[in-house]
N, C-alpha and C. Protein backbone atom coordinates (compact mmCIF):
# COMPACT_ATOMS: atom_id res chain seq x y z
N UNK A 1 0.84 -1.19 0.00
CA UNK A 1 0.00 0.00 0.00
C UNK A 1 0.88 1.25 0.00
N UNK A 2 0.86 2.29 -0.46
CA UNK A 2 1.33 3.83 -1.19
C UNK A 2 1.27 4.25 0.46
N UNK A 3 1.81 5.14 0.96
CA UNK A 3 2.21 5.84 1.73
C UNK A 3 2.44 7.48 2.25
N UNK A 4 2.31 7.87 2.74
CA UNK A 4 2.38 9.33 3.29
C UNK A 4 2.99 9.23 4.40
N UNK A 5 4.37 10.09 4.76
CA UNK A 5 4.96 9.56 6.00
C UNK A 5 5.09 11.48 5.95
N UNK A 6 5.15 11.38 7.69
CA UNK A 6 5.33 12.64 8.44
C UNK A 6 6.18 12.37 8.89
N UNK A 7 7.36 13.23 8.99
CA UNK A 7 8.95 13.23 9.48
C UNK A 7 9.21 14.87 10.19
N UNK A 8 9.81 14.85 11.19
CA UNK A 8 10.28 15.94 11.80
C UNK A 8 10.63 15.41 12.80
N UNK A 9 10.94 16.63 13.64
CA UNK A 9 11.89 16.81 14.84
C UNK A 9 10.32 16.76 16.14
N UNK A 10 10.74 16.10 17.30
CA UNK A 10 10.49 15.94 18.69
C UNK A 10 9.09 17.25 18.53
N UNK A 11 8.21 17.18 18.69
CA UNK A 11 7.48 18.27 19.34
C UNK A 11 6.89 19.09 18.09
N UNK A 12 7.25 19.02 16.98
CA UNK A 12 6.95 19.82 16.06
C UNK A 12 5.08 20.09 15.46
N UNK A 13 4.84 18.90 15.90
CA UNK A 13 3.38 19.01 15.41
C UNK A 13 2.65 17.76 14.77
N UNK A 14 3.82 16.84 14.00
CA UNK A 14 3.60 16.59 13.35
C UNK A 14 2.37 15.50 13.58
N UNK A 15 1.95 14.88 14.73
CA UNK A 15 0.81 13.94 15.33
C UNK A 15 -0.99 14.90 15.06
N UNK A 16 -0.49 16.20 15.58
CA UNK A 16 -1.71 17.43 15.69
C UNK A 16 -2.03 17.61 14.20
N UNK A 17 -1.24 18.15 13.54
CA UNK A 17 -0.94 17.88 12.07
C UNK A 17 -2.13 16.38 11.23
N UNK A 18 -1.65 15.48 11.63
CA UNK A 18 -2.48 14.51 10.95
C UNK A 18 -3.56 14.38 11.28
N UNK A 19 -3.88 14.94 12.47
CA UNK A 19 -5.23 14.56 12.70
C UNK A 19 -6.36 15.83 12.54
N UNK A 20 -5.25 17.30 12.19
CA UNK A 20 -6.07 18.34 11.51
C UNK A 20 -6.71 17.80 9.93
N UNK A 21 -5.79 17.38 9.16
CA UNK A 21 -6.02 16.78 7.87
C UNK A 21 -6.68 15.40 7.77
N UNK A 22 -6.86 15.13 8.70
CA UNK A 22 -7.67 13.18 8.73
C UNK A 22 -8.64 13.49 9.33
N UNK A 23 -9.03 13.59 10.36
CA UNK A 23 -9.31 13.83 11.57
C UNK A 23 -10.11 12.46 12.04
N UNK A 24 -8.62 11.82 12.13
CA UNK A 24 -8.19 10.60 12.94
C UNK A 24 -7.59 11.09 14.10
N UNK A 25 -7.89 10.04 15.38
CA UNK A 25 -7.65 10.82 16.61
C UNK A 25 -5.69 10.24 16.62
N UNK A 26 -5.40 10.94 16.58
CA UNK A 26 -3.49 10.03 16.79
C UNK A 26 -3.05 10.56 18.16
N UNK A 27 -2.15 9.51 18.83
CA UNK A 27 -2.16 10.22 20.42
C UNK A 27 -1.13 11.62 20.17
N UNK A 28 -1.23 12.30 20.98
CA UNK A 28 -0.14 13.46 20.95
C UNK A 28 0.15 13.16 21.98
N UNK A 29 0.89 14.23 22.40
CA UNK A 29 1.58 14.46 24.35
C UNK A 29 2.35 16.10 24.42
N UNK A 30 2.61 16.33 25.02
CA UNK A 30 2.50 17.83 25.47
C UNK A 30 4.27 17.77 25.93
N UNK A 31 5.07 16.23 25.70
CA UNK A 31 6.25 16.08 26.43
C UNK A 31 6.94 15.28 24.49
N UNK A 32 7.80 15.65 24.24
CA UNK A 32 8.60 15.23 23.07
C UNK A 32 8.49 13.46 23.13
N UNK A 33 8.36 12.49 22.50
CA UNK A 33 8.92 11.35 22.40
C UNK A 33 7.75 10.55 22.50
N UNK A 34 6.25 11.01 22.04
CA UNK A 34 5.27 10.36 22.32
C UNK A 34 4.79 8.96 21.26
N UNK A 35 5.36 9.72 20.38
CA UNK A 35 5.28 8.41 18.89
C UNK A 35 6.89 7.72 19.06
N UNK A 36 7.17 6.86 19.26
CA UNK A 36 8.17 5.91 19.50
C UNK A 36 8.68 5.19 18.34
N UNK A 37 7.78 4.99 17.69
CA UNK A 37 7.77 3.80 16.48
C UNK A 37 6.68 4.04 15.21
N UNK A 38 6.89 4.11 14.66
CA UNK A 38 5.91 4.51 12.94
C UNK A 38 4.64 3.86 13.19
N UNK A 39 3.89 5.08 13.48
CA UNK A 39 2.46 4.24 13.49
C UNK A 39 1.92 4.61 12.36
N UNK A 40 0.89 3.55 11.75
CA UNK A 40 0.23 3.68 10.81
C UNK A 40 -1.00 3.81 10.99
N UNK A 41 -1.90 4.52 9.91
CA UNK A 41 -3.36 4.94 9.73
C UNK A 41 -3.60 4.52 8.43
N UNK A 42 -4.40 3.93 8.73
CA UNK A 42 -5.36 3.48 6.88
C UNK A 42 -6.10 5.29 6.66
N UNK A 43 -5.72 5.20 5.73
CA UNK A 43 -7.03 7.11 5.32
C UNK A 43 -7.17 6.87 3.86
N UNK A 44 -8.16 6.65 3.51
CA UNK A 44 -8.62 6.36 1.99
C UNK A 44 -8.04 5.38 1.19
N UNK A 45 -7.23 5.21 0.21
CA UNK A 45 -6.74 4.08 -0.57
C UNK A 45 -5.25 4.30 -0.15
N UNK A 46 -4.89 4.96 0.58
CA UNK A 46 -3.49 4.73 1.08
C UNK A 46 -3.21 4.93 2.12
N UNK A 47 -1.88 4.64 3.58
CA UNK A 47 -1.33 4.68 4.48
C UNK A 47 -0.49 6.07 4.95
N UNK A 48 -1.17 6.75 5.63
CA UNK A 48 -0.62 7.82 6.87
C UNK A 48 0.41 7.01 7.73
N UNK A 49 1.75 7.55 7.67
CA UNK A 49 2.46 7.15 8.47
C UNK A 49 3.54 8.44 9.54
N UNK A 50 3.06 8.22 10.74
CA UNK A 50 3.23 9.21 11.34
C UNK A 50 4.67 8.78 12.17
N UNK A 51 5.66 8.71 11.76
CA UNK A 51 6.83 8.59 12.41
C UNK A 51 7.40 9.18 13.74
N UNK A 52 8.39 8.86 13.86
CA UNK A 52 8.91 9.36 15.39
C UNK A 52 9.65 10.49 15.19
N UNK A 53 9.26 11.62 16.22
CA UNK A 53 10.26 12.84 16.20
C UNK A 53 12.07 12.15 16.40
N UNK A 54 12.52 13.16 15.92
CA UNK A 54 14.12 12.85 16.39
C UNK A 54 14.79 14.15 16.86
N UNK A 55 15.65 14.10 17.13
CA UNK A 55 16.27 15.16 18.24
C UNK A 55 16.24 15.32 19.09
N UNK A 56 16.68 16.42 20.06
CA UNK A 56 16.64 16.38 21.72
C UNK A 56 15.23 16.22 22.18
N UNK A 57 15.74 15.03 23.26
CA UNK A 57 14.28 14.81 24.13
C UNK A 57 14.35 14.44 25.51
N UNK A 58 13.96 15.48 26.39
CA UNK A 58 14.93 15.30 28.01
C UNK A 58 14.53 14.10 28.34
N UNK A 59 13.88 13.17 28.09
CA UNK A 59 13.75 11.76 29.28
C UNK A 59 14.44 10.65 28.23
N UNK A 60 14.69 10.83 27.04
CA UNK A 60 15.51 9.78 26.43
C UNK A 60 17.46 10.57 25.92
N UNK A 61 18.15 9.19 26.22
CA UNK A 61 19.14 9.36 26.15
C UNK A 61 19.88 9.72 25.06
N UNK A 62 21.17 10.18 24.99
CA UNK A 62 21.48 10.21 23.26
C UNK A 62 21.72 9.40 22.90
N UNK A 63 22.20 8.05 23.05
CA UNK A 63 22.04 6.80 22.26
C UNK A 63 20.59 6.06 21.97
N UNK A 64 19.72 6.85 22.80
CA UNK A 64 18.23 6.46 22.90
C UNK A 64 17.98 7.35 21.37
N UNK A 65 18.46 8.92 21.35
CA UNK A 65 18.01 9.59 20.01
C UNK A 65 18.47 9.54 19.11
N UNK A 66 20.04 8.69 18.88
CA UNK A 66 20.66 7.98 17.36
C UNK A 66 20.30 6.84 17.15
N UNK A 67 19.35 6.06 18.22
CA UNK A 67 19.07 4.93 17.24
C UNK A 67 17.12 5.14 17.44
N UNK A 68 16.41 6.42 17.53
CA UNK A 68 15.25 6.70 17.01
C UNK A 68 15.87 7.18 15.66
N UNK A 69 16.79 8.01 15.12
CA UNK A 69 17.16 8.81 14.13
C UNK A 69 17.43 7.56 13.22
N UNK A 70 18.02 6.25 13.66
CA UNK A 70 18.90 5.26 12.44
C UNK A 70 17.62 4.53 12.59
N UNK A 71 16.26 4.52 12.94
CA UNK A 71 15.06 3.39 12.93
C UNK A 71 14.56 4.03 11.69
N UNK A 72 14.52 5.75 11.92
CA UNK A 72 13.92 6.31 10.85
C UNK A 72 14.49 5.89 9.78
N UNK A 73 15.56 6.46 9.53
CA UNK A 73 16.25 6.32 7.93
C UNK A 73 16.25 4.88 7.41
N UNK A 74 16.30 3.84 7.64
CA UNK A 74 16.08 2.63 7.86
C UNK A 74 14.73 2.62 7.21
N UNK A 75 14.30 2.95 7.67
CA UNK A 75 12.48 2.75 8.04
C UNK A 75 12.22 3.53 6.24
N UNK A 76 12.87 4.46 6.42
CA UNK A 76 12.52 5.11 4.51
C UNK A 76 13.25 4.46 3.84
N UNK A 77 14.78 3.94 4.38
CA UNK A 77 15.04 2.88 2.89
C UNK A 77 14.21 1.92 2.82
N UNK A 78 13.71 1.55 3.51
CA UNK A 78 13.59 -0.33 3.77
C UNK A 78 11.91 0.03 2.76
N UNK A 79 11.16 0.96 2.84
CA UNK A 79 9.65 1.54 2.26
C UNK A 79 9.88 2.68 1.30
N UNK A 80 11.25 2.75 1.11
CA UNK A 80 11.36 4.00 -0.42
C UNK A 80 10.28 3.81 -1.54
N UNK A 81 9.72 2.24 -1.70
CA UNK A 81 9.35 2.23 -3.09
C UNK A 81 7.66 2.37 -2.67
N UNK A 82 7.37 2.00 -1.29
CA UNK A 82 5.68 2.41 -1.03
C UNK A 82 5.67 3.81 -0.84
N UNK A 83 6.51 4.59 -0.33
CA UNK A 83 6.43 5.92 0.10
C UNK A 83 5.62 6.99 -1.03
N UNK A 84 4.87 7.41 -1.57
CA UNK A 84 4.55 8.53 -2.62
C UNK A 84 5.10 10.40 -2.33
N UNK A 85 4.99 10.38 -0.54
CA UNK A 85 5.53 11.69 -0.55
C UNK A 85 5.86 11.70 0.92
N UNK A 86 6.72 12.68 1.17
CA UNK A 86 7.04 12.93 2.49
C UNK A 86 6.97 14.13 3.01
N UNK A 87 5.97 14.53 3.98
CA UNK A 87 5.58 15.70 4.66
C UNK A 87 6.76 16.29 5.77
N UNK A 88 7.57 16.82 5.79
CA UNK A 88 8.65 17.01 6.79
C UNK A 88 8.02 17.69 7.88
N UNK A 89 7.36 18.19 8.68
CA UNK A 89 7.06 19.26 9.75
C UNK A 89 8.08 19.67 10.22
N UNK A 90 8.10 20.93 10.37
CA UNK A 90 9.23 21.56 11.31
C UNK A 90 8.13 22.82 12.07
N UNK A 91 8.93 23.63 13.03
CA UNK A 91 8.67 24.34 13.79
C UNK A 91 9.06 25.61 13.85
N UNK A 92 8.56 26.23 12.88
CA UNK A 92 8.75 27.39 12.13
C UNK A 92 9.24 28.23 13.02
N UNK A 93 9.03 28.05 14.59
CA UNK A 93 9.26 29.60 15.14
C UNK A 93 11.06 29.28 15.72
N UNK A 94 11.67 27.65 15.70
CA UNK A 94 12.11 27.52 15.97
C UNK A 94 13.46 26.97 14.98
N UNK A 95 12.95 26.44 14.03
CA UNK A 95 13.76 25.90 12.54
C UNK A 95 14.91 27.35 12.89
N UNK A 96 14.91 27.96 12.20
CA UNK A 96 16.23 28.57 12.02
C UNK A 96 17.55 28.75 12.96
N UNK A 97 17.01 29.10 14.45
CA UNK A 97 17.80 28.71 15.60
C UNK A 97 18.74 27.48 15.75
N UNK A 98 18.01 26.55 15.24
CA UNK A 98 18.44 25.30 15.17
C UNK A 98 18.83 24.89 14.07
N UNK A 99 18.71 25.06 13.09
CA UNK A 99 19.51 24.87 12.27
C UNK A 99 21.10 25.82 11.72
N UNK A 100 21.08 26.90 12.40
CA UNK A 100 22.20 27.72 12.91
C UNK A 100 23.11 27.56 13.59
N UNK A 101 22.60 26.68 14.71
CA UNK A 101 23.85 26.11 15.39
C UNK A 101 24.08 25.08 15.60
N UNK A 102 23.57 24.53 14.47
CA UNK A 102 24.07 22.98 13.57
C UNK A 102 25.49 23.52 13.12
N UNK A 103 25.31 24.22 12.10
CA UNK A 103 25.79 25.19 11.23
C UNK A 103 26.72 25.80 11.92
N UNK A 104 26.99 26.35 12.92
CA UNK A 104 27.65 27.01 13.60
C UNK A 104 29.25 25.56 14.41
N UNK A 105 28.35 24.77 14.43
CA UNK A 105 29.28 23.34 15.24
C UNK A 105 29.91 22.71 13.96
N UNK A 106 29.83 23.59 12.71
CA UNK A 106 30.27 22.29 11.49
C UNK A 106 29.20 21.43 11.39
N UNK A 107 27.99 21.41 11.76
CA UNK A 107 27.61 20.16 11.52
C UNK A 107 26.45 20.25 10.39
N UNK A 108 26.10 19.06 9.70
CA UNK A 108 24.76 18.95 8.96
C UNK A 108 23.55 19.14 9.94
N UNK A 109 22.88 19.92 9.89
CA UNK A 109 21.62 20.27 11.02
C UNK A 109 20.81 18.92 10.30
N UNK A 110 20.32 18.14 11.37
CA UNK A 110 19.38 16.84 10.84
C UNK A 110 18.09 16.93 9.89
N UNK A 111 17.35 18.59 10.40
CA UNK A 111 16.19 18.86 9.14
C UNK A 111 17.19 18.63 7.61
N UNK A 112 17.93 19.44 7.36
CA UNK A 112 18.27 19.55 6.14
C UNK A 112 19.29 18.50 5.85
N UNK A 113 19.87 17.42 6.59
CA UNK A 113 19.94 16.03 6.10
C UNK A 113 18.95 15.13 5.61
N UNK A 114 18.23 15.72 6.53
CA UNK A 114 16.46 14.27 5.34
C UNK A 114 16.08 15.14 5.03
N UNK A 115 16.03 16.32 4.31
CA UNK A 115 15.44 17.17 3.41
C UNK A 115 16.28 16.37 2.17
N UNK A 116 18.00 16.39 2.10
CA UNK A 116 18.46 15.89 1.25
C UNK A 116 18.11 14.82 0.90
N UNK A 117 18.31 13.91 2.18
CA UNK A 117 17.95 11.91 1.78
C UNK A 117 16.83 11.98 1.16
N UNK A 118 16.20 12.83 1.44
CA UNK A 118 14.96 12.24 1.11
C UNK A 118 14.72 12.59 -0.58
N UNK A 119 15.30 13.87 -1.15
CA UNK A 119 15.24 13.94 -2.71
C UNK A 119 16.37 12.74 -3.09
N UNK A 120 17.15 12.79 -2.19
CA UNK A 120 18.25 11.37 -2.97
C UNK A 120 17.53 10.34 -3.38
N UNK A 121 16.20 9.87 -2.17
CA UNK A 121 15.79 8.69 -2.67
C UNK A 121 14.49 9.00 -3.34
N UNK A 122 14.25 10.39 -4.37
CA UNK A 122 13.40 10.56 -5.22
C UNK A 122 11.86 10.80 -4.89
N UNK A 123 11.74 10.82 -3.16
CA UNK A 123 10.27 10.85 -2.21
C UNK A 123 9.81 12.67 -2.79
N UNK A 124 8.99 12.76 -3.33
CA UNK A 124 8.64 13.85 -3.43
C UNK A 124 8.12 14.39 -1.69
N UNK A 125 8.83 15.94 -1.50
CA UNK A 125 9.09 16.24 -0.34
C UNK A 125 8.25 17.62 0.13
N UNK A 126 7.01 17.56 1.31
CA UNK A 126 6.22 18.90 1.36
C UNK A 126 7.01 19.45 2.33
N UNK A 127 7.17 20.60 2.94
CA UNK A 127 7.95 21.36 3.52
C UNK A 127 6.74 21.81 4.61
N UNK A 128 6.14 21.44 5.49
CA UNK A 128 4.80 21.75 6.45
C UNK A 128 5.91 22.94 7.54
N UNK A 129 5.56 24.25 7.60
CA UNK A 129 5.93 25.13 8.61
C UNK A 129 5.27 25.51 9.25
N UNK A 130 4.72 24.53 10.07
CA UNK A 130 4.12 24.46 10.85
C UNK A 130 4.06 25.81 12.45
N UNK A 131 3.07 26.14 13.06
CA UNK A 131 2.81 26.78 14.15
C UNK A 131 3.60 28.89 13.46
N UNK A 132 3.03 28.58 12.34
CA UNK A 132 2.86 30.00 11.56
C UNK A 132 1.99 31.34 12.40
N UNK A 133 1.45 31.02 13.50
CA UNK A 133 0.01 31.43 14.30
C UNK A 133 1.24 32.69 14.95
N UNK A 134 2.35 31.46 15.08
CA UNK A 134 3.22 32.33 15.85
C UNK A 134 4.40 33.51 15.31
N UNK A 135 3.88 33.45 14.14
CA UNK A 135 5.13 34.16 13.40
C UNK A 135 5.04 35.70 13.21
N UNK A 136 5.52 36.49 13.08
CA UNK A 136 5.43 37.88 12.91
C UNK A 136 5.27 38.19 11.70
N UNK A 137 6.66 38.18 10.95
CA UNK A 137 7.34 38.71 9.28
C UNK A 137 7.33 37.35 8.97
N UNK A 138 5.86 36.75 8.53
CA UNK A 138 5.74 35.49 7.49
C UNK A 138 7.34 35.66 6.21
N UNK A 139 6.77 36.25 5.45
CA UNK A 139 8.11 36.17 4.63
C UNK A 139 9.56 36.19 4.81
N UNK A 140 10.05 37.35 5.55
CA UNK A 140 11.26 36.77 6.42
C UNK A 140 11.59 35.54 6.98
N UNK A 141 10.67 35.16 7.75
CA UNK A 141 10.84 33.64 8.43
C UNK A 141 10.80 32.87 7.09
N UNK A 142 9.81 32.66 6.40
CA UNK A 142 10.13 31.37 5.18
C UNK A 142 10.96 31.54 4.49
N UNK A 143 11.08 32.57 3.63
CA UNK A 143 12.51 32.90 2.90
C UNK A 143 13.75 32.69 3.68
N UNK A 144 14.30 32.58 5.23
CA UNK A 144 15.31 31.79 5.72
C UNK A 144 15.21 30.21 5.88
N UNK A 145 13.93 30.02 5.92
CA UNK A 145 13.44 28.40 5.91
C UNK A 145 13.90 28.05 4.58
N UNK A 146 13.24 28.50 3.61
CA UNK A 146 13.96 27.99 2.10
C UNK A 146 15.16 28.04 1.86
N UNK A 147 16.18 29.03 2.25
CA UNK A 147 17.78 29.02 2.21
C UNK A 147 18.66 28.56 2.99
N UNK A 148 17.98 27.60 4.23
CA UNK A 148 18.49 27.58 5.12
C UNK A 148 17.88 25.47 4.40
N UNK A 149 17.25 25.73 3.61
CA UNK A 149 17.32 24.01 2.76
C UNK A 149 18.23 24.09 1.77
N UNK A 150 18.47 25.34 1.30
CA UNK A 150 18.82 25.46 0.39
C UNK A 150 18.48 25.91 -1.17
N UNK A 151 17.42 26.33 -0.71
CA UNK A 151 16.63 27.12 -2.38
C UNK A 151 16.85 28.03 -2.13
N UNK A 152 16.64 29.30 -3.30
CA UNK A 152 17.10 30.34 -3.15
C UNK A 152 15.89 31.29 -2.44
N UNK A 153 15.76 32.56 -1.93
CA UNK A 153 14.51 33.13 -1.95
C UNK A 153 14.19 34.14 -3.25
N UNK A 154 13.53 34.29 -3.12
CA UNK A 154 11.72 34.14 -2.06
C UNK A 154 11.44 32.88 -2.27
N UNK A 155 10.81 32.66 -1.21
CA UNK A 155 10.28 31.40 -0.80
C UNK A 155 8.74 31.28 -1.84
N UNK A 156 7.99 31.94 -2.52
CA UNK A 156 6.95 32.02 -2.82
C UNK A 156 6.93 31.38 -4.50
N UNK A 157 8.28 31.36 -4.56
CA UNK A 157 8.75 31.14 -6.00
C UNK A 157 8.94 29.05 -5.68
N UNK A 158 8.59 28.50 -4.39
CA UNK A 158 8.84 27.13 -4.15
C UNK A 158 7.39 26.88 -2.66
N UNK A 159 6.08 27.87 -3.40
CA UNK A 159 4.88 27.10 -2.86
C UNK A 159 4.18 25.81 -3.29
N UNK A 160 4.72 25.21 -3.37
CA UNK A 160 4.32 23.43 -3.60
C UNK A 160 5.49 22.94 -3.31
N UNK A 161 6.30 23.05 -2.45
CA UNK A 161 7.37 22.91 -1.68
C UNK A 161 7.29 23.45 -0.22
N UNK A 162 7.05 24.42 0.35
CA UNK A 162 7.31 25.13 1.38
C UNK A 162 5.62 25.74 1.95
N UNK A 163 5.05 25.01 2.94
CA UNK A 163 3.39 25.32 3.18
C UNK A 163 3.65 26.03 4.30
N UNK A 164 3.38 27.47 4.56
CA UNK A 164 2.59 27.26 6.18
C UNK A 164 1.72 27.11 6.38
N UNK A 165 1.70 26.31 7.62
CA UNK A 165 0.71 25.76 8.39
C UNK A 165 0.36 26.22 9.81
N UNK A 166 -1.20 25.80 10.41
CA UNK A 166 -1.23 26.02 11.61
C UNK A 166 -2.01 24.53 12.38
N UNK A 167 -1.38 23.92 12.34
CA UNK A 167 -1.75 23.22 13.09
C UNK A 167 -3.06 22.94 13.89
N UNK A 168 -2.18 23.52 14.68
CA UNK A 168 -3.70 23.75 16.02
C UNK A 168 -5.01 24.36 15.63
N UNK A 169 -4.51 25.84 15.05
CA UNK A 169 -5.68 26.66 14.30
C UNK A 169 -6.62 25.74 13.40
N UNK A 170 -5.97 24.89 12.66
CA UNK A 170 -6.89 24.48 11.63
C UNK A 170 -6.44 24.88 10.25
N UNK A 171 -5.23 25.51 10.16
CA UNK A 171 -4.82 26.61 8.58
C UNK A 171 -4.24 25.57 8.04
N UNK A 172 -4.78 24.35 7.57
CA UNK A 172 -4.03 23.59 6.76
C UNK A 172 -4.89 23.27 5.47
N UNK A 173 -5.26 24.44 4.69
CA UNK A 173 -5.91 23.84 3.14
C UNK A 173 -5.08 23.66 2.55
N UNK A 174 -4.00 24.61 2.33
CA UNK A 174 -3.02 25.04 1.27
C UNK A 174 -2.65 23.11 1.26
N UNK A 175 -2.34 22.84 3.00
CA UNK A 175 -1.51 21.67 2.87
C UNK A 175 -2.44 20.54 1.86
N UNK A 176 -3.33 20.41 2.10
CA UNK A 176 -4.55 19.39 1.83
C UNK A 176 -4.49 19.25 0.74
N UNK A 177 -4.76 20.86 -0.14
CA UNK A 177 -4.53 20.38 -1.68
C UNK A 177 -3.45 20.29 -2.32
N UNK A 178 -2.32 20.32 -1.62
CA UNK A 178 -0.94 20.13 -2.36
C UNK A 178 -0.91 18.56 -1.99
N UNK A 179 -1.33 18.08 -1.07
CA UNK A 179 -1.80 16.20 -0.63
C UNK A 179 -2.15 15.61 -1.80
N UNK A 180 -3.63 16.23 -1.84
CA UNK A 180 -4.61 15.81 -2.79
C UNK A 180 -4.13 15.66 -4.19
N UNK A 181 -3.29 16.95 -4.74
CA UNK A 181 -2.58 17.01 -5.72
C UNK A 181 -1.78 15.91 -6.25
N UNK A 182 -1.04 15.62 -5.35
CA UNK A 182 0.26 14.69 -5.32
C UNK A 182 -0.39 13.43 -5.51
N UNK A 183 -1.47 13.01 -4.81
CA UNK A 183 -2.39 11.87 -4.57
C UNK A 183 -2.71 11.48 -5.94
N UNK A 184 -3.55 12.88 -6.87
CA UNK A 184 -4.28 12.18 -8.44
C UNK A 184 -3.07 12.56 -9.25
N UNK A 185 -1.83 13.09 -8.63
CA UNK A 185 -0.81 12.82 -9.76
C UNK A 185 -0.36 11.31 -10.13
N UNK A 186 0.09 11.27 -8.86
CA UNK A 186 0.73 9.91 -8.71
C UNK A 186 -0.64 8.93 -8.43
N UNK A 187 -0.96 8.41 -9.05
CA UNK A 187 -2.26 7.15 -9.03
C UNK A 187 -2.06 6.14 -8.11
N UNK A 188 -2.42 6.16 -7.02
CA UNK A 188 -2.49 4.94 -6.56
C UNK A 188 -3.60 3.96 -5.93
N UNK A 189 -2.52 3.19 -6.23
CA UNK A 189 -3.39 1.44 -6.61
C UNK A 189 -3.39 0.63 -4.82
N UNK A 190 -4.26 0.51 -4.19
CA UNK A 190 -4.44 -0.14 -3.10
C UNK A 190 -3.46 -0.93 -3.08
């Protein structure tokens, strides 16, 4: 069965998220680390798969959060060929901070490592920026979200790439029909 997987970081939304667009009840928690393991949802002729946050999470250890991070990647090779698209959530008010002092340590910040893996392995990729409710200068903030993946700005020039969202609010059409889109592009077969 064809697939929809939600990927992000600890806390981002991404559980609140599926169940704005399904409205399937999926557990959340108010504490990072509540999805453990890829749960799945049947939703129409294909599979919602709501994965595990990765990154810092105060009650699990860091060998507890490199091998949630190596279940994931794993978890998309091992289903590259059911996958149809991959919803990333991030945390718009917080994405750039953090990916700065990735950046700042030498390091690959982990959003924009499976931003990459994930065009490597050809998953067409939505960009959900999620908790927008909170943002001031919309355009400022996304236009560093897009360069900070690596497209150039304006960000408006990569809307079927880059959604905000609100989660909680309910502001997720834009997301729905770029779903829907992707859905009668790519045909799939139960």
């Amino acid at each position: 069965m064809k697939e929809i997987i939600f990927v992000g970081r600890s806390n981002v939304g991404k559980s609140t998220l599926i169940r704005a667009l399904t409205g399937i009840k999926v557990p959340v928690g108010k504490l990072p680390g509540v999805t453990r393991k890829p749960l799945h949802l049947p939703y129409q002729k294909f599979q919602i798969t709501d994965m595990p946050g990765f990154g810092y999470m105060s009650k699990v250890t860091k060998k507890g959060q490199e091998a949630i991070k190596d279940n994931i990647v794993h978890y998309i090779e091992k289903n590259v060929s059911n996958i149809q698209l991959a919803v990333m959530v991030i945390n718009t008010t917080s994405f750039a901070e953090i990916v700065d002092r990735w950046t700042q340590r030498n390091e690959i910040p982990i959003e924009v490592e499976l931003f990459e893996f994930l065009h490597e392995l050809d998953i067409e990729v939505i960009v959900a920026a999620n908790k927008m409710d909170k943002v001031k200068d919309v355009d400022e903030t996304l236009d560093g979200i897009a360069q900070r993946l690596g497209m150039s700005p304006p960000w408006r020039q990569w809307i079927d790439i880059i959604v905000p969202v609100s989660a909680k609010k309910g502001n997720i059409g834009i997301l729905k029909e770029l779903i829907q889109k992707n859905l009668e592009r790519n045909t799939i077969s139960p």
